[in-house]
Each structure stands twice: as structure tokens, then as C-alpha cells.
N, C-alpha and C. Protein backbone atom coordinates (compact mmCIF):
# COMPACT_ATOMS: atom_id res chain seq x y z
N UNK A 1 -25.58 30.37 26.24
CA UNK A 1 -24.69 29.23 26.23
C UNK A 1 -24.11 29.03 24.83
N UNK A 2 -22.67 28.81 25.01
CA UNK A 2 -22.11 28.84 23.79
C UNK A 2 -22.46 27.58 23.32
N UNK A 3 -22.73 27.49 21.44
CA UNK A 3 -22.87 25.52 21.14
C UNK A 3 -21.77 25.03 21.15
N UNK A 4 -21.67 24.24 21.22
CA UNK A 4 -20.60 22.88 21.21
C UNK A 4 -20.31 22.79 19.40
N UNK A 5 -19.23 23.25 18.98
CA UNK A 5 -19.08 22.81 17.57
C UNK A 5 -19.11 21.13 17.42
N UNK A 6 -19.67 21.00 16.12
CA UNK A 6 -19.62 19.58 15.95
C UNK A 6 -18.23 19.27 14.97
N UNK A 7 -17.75 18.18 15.14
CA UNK A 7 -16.75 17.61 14.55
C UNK A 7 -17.15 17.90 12.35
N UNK A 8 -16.11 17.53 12.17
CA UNK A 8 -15.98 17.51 11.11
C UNK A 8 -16.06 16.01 10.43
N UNK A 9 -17.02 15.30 9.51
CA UNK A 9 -16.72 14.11 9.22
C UNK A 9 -17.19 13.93 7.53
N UNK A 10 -15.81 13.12 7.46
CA UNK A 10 -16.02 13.12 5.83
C UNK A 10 -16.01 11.60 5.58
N UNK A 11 -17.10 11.57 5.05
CA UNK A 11 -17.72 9.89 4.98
C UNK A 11 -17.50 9.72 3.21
N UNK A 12 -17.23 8.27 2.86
CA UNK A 12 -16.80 8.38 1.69
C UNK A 12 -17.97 7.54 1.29
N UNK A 13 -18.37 7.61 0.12
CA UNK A 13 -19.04 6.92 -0.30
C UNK A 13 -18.90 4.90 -1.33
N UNK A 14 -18.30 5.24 -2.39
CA UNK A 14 -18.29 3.66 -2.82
C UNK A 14 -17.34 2.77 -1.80
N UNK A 15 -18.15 1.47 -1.58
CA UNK A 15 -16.97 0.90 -0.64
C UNK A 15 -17.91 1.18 1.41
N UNK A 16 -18.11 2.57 1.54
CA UNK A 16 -18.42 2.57 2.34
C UNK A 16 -20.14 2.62 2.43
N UNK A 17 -20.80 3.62 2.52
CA UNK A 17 -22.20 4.24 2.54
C UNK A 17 -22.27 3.24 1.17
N UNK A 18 -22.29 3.18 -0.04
CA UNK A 18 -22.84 2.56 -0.78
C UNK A 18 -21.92 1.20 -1.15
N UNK A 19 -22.72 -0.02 -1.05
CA UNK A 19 -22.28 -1.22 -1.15
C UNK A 19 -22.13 -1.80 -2.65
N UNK A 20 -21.29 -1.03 -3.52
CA UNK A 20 -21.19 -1.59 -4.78
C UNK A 20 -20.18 -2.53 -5.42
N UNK A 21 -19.68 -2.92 -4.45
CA UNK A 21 -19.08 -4.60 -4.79
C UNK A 21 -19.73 -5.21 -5.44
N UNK A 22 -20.83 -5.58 -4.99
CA UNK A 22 -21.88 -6.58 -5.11
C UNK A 22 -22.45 -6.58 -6.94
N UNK A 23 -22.39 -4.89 -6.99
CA UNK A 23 -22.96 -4.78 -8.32
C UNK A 23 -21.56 -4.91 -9.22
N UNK A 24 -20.86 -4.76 -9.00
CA UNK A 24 -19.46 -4.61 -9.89
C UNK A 24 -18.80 -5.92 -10.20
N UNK A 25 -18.98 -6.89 -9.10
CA UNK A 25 -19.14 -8.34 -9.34
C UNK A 25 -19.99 -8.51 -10.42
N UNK A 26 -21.23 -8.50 -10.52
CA UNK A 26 -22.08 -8.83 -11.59
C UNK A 26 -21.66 -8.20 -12.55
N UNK A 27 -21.16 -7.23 -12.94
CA UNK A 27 -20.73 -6.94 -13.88
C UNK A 27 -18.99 -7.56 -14.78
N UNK A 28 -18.70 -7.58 -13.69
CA UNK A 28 -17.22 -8.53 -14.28
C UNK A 28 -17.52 -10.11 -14.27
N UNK A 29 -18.54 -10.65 -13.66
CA UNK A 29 -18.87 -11.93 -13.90
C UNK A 29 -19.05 -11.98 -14.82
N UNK A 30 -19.80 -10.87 -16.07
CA UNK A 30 -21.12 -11.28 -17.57
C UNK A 30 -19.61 -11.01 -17.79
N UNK A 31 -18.27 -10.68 -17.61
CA UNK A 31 -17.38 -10.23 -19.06
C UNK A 31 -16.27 -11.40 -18.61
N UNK A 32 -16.91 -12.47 -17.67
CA UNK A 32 -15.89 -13.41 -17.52
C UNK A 32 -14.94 -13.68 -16.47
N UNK A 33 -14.88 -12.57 -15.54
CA UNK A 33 -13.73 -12.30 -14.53
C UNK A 33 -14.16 -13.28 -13.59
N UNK A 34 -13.40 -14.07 -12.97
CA UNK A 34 -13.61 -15.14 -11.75
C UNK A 34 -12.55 -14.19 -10.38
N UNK A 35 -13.97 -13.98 -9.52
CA UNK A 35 -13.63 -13.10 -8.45
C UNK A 35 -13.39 -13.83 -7.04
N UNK A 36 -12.20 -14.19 -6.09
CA UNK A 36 -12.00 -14.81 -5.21
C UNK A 36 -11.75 -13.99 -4.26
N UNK A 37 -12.50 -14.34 -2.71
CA UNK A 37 -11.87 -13.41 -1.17
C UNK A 37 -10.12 -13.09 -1.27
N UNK A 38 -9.83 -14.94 -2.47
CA UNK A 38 -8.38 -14.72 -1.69
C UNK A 38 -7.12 -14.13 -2.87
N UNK A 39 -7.95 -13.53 -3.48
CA UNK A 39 -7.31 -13.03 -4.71
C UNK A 39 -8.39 -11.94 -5.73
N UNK A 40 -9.04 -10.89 -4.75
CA UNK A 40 -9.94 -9.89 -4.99
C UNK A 40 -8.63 -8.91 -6.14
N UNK A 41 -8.02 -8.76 -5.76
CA UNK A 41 -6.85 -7.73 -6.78
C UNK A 41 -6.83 -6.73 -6.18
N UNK A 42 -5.55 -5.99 -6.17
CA UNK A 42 -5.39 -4.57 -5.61
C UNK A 42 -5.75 -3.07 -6.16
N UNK A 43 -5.96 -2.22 -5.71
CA UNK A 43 -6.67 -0.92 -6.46
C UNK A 43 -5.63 0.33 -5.62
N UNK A 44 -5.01 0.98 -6.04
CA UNK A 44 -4.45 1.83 -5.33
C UNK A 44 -4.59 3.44 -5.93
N UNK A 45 -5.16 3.48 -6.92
CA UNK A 45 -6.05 4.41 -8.05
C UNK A 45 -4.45 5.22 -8.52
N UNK A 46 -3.16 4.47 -8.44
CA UNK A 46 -2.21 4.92 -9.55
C UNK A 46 -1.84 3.76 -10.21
N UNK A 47 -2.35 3.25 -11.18
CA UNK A 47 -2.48 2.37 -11.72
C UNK A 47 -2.41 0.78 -11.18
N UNK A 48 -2.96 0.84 -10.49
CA UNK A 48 -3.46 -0.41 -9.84
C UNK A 48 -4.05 -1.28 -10.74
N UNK A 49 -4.42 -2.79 -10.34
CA UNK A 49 -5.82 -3.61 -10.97
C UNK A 49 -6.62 -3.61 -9.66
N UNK A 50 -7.95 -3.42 -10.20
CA UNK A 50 -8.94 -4.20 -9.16
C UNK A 50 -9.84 -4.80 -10.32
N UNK A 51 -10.55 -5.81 -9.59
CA UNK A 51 -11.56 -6.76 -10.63
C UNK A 51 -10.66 -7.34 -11.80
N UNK A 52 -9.59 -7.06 -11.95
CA UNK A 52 -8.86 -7.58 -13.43
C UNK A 52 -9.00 -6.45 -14.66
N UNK A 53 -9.29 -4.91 -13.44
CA UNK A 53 -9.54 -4.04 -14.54
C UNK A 53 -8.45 -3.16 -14.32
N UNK A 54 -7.22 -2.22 -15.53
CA UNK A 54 -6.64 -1.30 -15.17
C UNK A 54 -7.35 0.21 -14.80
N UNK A 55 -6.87 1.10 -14.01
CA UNK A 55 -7.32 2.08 -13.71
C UNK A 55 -8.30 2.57 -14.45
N UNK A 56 -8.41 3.18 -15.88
CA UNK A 56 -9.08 3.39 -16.82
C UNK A 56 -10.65 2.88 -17.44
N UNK A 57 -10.29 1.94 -16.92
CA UNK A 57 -11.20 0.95 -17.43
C UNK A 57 -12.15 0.74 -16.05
N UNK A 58 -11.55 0.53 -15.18
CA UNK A 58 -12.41 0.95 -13.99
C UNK A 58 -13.38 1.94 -13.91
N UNK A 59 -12.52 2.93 -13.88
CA UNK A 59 -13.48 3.97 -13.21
C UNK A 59 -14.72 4.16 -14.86
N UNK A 60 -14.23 3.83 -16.25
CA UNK A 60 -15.10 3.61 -17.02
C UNK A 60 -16.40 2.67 -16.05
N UNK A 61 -16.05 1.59 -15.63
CA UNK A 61 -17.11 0.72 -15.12
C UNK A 61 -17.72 1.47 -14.44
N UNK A 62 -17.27 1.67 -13.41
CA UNK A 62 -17.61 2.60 -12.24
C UNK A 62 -18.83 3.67 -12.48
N UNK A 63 -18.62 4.72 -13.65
CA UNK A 63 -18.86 5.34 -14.24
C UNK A 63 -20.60 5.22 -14.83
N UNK A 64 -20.22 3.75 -15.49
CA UNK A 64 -21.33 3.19 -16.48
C UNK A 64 -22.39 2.81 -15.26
N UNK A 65 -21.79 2.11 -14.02
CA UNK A 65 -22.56 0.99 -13.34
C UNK A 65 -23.76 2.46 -12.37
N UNK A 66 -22.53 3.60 -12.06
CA UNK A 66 -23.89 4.87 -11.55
C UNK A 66 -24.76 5.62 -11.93
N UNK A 67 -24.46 5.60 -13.58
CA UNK A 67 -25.29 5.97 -14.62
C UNK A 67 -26.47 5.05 -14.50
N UNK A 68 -26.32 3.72 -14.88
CA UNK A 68 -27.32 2.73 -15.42
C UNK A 68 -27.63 1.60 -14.09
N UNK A 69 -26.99 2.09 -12.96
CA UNK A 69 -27.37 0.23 -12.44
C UNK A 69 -27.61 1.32 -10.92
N UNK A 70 -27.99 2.38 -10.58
CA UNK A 70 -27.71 3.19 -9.57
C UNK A 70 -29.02 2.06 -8.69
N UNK A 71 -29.91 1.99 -8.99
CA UNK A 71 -31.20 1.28 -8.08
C UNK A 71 -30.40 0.00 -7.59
N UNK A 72 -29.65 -0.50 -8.57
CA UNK A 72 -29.08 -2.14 -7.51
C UNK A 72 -27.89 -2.04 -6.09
N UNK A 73 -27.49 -0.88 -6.45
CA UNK A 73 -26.77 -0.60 -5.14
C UNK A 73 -27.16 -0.20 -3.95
N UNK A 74 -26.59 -1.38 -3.07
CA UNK A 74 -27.14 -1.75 -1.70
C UNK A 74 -26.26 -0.33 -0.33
N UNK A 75 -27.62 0.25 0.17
CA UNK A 75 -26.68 0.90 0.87
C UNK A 75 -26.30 -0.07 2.33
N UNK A 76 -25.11 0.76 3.14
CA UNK A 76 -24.43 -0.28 4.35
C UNK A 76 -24.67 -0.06 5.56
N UNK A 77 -25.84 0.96 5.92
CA UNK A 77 -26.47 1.38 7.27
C UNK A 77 -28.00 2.01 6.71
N UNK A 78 -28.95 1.72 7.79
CA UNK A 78 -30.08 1.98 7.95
C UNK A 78 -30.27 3.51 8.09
N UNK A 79 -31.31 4.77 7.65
CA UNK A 79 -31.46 5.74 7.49
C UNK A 79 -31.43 6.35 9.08
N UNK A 80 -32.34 5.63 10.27
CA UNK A 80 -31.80 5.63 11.35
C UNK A 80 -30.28 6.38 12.02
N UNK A 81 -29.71 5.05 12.01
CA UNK A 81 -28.44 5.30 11.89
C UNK A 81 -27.83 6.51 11.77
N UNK A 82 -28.02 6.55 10.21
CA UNK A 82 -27.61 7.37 9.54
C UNK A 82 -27.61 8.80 10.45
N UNK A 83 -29.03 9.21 10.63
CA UNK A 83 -29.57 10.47 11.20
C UNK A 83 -28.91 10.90 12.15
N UNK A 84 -29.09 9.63 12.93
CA UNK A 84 -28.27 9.91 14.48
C UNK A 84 -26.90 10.45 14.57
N UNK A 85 -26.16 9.78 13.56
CA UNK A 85 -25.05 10.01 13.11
C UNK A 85 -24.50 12.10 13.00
N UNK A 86 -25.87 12.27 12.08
CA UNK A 86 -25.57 13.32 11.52
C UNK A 86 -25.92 14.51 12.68
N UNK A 87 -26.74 13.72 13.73
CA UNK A 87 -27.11 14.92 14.63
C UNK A 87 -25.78 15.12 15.91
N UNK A 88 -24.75 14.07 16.10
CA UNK A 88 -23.58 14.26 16.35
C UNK A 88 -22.25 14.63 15.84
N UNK A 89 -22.76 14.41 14.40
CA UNK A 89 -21.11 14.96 13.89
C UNK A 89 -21.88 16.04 12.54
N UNK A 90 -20.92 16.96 12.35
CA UNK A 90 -21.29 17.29 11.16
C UNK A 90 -20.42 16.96 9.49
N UNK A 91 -21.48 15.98 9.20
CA UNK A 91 -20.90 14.87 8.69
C UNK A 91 -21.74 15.32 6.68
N UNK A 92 -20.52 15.15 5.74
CA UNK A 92 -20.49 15.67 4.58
C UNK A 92 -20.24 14.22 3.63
N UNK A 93 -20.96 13.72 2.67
CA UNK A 93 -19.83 12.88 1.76
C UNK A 93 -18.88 13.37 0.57
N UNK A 94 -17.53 13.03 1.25
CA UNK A 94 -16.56 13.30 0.26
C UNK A 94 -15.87 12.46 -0.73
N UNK A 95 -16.73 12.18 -2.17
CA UNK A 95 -16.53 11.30 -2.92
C UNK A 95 -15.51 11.97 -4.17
N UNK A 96 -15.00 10.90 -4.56
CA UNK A 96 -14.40 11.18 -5.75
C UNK A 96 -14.96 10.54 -7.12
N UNK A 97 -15.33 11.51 -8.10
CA UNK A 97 -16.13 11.39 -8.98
C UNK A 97 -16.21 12.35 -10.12
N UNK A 98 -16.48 11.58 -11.42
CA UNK A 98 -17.00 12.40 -12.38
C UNK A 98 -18.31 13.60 -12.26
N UNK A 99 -18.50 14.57 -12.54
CA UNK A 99 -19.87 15.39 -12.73
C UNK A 99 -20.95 14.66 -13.54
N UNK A 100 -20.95 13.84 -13.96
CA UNK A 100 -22.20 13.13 -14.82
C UNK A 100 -22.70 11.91 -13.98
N UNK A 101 -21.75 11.52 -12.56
CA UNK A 101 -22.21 10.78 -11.71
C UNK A 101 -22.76 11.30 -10.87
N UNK A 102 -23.09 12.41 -10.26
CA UNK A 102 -23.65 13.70 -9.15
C UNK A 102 -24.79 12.97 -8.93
N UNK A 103 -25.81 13.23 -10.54
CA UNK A 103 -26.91 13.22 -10.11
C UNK A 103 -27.64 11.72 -10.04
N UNK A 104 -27.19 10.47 -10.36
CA UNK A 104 -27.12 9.37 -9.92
C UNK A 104 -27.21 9.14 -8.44
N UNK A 105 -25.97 9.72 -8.23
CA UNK A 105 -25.43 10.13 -6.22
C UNK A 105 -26.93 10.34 -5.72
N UNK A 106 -27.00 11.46 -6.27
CA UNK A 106 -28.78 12.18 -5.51
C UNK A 106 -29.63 11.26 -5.86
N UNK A 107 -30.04 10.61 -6.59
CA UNK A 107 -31.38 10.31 -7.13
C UNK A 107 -31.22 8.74 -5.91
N UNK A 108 -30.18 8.45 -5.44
CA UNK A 108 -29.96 7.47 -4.72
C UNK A 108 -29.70 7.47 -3.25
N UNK A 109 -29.40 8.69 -3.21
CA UNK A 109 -29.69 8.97 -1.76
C UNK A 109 -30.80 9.25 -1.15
N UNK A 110 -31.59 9.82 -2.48
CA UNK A 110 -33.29 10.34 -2.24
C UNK A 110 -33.96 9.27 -1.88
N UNK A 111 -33.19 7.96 -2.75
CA UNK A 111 -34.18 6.61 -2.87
C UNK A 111 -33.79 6.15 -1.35
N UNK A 112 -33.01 5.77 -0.89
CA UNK A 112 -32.46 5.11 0.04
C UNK A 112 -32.38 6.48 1.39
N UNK A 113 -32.22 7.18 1.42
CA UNK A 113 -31.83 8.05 2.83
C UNK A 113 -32.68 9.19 2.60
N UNK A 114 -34.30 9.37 1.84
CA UNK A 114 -34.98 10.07 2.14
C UNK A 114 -34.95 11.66 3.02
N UNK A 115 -34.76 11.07 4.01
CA UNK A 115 -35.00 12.13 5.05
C UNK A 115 -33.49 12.61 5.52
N UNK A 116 -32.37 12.22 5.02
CA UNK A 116 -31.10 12.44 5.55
C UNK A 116 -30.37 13.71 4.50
N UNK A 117 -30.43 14.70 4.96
CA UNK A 117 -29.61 15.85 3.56
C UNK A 117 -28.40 15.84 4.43
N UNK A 118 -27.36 15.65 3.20
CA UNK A 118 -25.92 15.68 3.42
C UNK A 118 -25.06 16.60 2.54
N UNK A 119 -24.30 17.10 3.02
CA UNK A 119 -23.49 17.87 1.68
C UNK A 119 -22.54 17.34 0.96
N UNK A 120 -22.46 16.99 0.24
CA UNK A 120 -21.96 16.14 -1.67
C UNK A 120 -20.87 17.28 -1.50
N UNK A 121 -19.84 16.80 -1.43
CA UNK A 121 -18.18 17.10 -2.24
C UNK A 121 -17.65 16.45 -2.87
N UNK A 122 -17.55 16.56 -3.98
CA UNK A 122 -17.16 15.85 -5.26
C UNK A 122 -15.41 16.66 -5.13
N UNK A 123 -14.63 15.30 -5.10
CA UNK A 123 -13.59 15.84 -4.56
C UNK A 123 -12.41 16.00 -6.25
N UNK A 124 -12.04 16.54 -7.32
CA UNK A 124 -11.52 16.77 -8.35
C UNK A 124 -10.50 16.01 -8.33
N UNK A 125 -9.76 15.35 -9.40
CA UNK A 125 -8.82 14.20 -10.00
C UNK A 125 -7.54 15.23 -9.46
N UNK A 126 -6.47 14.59 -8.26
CA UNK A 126 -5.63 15.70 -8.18
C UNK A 126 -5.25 15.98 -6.94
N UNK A 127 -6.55 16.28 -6.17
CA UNK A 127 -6.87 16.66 -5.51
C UNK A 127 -6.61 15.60 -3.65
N UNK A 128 -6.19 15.64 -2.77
CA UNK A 128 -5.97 14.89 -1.87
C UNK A 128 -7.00 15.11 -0.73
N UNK A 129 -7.97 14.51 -0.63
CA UNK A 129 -8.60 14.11 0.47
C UNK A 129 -8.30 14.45 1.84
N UNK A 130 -7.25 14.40 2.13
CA UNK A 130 -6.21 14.72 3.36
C UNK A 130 -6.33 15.79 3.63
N UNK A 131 -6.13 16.49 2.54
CA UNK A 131 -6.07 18.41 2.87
C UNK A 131 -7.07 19.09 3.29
N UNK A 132 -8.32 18.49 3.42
CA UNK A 132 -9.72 19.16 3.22
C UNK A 132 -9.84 19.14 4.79
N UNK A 133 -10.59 20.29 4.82
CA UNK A 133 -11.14 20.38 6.76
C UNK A 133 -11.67 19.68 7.24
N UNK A 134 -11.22 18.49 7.06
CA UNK A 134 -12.32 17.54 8.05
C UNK A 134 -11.06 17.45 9.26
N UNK A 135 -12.33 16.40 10.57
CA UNK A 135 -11.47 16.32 11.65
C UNK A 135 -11.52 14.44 11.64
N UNK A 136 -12.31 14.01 11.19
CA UNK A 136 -12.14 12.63 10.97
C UNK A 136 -12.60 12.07 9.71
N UNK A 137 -12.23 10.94 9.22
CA UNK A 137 -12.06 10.40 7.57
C UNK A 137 -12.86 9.24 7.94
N UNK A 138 -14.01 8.60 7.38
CA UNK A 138 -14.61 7.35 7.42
C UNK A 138 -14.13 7.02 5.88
N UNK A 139 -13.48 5.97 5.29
CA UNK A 139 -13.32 5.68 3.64
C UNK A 139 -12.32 4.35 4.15
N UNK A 140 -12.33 3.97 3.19
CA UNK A 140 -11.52 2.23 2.58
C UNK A 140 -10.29 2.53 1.84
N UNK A 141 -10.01 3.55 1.54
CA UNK A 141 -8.71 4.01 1.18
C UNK A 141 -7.52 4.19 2.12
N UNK A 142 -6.59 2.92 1.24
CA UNK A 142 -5.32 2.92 2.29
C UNK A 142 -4.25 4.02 2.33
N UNK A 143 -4.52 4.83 1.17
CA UNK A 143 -3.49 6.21 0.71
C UNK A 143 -3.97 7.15 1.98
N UNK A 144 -4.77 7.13 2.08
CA UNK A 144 -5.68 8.14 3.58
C UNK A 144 -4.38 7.97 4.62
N UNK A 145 -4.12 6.36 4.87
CA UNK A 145 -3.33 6.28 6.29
C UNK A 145 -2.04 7.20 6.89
N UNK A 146 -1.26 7.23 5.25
CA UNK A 146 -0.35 7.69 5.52
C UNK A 146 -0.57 9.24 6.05
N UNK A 147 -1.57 9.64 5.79
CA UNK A 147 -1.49 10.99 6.12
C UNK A 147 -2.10 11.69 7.37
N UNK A 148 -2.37 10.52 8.58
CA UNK A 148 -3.36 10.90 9.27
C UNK A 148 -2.40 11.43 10.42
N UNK A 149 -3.36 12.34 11.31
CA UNK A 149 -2.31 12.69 12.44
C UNK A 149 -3.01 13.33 13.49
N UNK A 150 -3.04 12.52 14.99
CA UNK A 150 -3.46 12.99 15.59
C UNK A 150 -3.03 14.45 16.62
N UNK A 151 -1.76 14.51 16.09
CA UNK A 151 -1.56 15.71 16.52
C UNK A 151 -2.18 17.06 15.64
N UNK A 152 -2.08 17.01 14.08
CA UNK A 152 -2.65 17.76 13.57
C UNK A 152 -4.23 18.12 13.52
N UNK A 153 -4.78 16.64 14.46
CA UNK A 153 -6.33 16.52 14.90
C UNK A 153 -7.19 16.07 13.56
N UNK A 154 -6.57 14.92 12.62
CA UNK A 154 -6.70 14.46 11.58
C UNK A 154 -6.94 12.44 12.20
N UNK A 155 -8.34 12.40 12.05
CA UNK A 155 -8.66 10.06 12.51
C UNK A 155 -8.79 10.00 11.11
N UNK A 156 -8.72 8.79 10.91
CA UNK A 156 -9.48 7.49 10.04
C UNK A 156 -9.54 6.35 10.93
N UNK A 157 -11.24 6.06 10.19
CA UNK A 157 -11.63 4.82 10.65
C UNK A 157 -11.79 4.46 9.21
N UNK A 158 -10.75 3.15 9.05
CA UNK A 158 -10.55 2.40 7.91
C UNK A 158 -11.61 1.30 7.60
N UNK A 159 -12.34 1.36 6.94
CA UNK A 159 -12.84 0.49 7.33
C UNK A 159 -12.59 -0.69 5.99
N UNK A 160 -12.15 -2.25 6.22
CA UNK A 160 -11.37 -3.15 5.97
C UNK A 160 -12.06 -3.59 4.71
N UNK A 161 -11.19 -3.60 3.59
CA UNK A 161 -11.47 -4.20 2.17
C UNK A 161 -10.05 -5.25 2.05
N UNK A 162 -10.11 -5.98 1.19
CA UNK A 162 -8.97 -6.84 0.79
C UNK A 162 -8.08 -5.84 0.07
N UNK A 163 -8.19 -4.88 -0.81
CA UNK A 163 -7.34 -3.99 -0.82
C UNK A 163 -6.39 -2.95 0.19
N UNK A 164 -7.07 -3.02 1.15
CA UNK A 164 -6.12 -2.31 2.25
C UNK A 164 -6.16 -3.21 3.59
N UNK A 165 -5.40 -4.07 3.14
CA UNK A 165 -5.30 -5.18 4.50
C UNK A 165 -3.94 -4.78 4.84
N UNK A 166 -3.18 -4.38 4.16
CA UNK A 166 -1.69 -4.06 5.08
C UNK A 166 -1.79 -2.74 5.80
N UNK A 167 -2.46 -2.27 5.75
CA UNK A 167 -2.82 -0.95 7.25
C UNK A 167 -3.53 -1.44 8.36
N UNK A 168 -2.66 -1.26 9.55
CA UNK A 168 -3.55 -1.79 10.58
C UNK A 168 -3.30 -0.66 11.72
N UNK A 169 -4.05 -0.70 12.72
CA UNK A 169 -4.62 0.26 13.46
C UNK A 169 -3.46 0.79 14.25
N UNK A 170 -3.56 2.39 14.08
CA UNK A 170 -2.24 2.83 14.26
C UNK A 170 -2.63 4.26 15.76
N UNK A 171 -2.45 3.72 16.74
CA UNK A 171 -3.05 5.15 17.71
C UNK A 171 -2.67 6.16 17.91
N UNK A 172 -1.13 6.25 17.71
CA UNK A 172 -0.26 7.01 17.63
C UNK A 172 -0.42 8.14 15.89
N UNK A 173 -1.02 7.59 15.00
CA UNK A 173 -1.67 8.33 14.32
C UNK A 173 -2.74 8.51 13.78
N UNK A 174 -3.57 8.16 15.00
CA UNK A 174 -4.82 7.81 14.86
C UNK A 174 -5.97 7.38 13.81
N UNK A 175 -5.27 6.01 13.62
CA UNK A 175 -6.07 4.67 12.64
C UNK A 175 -6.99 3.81 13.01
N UNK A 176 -8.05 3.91 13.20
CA UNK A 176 -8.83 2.96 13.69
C UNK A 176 -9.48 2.25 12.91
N UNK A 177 -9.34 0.64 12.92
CA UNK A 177 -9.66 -0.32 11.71
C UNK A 177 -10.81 -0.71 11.87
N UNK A 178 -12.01 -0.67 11.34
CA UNK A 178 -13.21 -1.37 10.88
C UNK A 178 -13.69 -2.14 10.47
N UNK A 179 -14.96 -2.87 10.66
CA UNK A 179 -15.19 -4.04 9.67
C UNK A 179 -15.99 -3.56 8.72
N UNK A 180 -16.66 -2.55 9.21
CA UNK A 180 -17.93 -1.59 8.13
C UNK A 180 -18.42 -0.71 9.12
N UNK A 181 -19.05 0.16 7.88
CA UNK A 181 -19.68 2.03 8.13
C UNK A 181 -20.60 1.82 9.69
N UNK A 182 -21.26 0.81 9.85
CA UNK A 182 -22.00 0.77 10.86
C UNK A 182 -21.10 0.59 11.97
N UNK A 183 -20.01 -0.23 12.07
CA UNK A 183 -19.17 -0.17 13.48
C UNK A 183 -18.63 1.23 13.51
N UNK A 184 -18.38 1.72 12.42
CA UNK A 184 -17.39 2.73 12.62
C UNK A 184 -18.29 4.02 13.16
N UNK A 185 -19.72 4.29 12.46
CA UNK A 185 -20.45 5.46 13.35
C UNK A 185 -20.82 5.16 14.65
N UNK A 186 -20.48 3.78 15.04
CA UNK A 186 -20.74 3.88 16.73
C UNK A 186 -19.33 4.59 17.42
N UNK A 187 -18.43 4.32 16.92
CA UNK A 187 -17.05 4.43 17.59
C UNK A 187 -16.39 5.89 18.04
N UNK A 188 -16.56 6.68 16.82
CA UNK A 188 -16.11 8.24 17.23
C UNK A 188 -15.42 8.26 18.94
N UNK A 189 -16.96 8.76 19.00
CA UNK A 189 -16.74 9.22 20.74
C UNK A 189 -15.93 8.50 21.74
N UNK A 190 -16.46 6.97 22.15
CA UNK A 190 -15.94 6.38 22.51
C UNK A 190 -14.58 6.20 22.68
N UNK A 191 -13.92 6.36 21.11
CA UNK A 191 -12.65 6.05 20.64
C UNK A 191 -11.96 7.37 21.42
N UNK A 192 -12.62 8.35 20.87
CA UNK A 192 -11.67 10.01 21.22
C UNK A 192 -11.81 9.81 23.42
N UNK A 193 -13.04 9.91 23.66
CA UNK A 193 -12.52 9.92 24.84
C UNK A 193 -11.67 9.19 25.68
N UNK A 194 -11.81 7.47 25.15
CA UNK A 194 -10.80 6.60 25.48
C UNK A 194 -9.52 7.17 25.59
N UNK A 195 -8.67 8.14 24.29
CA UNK A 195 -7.88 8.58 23.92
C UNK A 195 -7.61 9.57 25.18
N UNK A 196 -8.43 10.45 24.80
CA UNK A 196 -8.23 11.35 26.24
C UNK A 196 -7.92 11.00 27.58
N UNK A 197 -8.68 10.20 27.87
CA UNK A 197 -8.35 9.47 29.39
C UNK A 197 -7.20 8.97 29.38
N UNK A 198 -6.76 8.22 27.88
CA UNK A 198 -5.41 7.67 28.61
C UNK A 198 -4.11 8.64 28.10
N UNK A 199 -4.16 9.41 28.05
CA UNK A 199 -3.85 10.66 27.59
C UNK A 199 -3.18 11.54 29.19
N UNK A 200 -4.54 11.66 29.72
CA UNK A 200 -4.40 12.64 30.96
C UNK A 200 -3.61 11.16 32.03
């Protein structure tokens, strides 16, 4: 019996799998920044603000907070989960990142997802996310949308930050909007066969 290939899934990490809002708040709180739901700031990583920080200075934070603060970051699904996840899709995280953040990445996945080995793609400054072989995109990035296509056999499941609130769920190029990582690993299947049925 032939296997059933498994899908392709590229799960992103900050934002999604790891919950570092929370810590990045505390960090722009000690330097003064007053952070509101209704005025979080936009990040579009070509020179955007988020937190009241320009691009630069961000991913400096960013940078510092996985070096030194890696234990306070909360992950956004149970190891469970997680597993189950991985025994239906074959599922990779595709982060974008410095090389001096890698091993932070690991030492935190070890802490938190023990028993879960995933394959780490550290995706290079440049480089588009879009192009890579996956067959579906889990990430909070609204630049993702434009490029999705279900004819080319390319999902995102967006899942919803105040930075990408003007993308909304698009079927026709297959966008499916989220509230977080945990709704979105139930959905896959569901979503695709729905598709199919109303399809045929």
C-alpha cells in the first residue's frame, strides 16, 4: 500500500507557537512605551513601527529578548496538541531570524515541547516565505496574503494580530482567519475537505 504523503506545513514561530507579546510588552513598558489594544502600532518589517520601535531597533529587541529572556516566553498550544498535529501534517517551523537566535529557539523548544522534534528553517533576510515548498502557511504575517493561491495549492491560516486586521478571509485564495495556533491546527482538514465538497 502506497503512504498517503503528508501535507506540507510551515508554522511560524513569534506571534504564533511562541507567545512573545507578553514579554516584549515588559520590555517597552521599563523604557516607557504605553501599549493600547487600540493603538498596538503597525509592523510590516519594511520599515514599519511596532511597540514605538523602528524596524532596527526591533528586531535589536527581538534579538536581545531570545538571547536573555528565552524562559519567559509563553508557548500558545499544549505539547499534546502539538504532536497530534505533527502526526497529520508534516509540519516544519519556518522562522525568520538571526543565527545567534537558533540556539535560544532549541533550548526552548526542549523546555516547552520536549518530546516534539521539528525541523528549524531559519528563513535568510531577502528571502520570501511564499516561495518555499510548503502546501499551507500557519504565521501572523499579512505580506503572506498577498501571495497565497489555491490554485497553485498554496493556504494561510492567518492567524489575527492588530497588525494584520485589514486581511480578511479570502476562499478564493485560500485565507483562512484565526484567532490563534490552537484553532488553526484543528482546521486544516476540515477546511480542505469543506473546499472539496463544495467544489465537486
Amino acid at each position: 500500500m502506497t503512504a498517503v504523503k503528508k501535507q506540507r506545513v510551515a508554522l511560524d514561530v513569534n506571534g504564533v507557537l511562541a507567545n512573545v507579546l507578553g514579554v516584549m510588552l515588559e520590555i517597552r513598558k521599563k523604557a516607557g512605551f504605553i501599549y493600547t489594544r487600540d493603538n498596538p502600532g503597525e509592523y510590516t518589517g519594511h520599515g514599519g513601527v511596532f511597540l514605538g520601535l523602528d524596524n532596527d531597533s526591533f528586531e535589536a529587541m527581538y534579538n536581545d529578548m531570545w538571547q536573555n529572556m528565552w524562559r519567559q516566553i509563553r508557548c500558545t498550544v499544549s505539547e499534546d496538541e502539538l504532536l497530534q498535529f505533527c502526526k497529520d501534517y508534516d509540519v516544519a517551523l519556518v522562522t525568520s531570524r538571526y543565527d545567534n537566535a537558533l540556539q535560544p529557539l532549541k533550548d526552548w523548544l526542549a523546555l516547552d515541547y520536549p518530546s516534539t522534534k521539528l525541523e528549524i528553517l531559519a528563513v535568510p533576510k531577502g528571502v520570501d516565505k511564499a516561495t518555499l515548498p510548503f502546501d499551507i502557511y500557519i504565521d501572523d504575517a499579512p505580506s503572506l496574503a498577498g501571495k497565497m493561491s489555491v490554485i497553485a495549492g498554496k493556504r494561510l491560516f492567518l492567524v489575527r494580530t492588530g497588525y494584520n486586521k485589514t486581511v480578511h478571509r479570502d476562499d478564493a485564495r485560500g485565507i483562512t482567519i484565526v484567532k490563534d495556533l490552537s484553532e488553526a491546527i484543528h482546521l486544516p482538514n476540515n477546511e480542505i475537505n469543506s473546499r472539496k465538497a463544495r467544489v465537486a
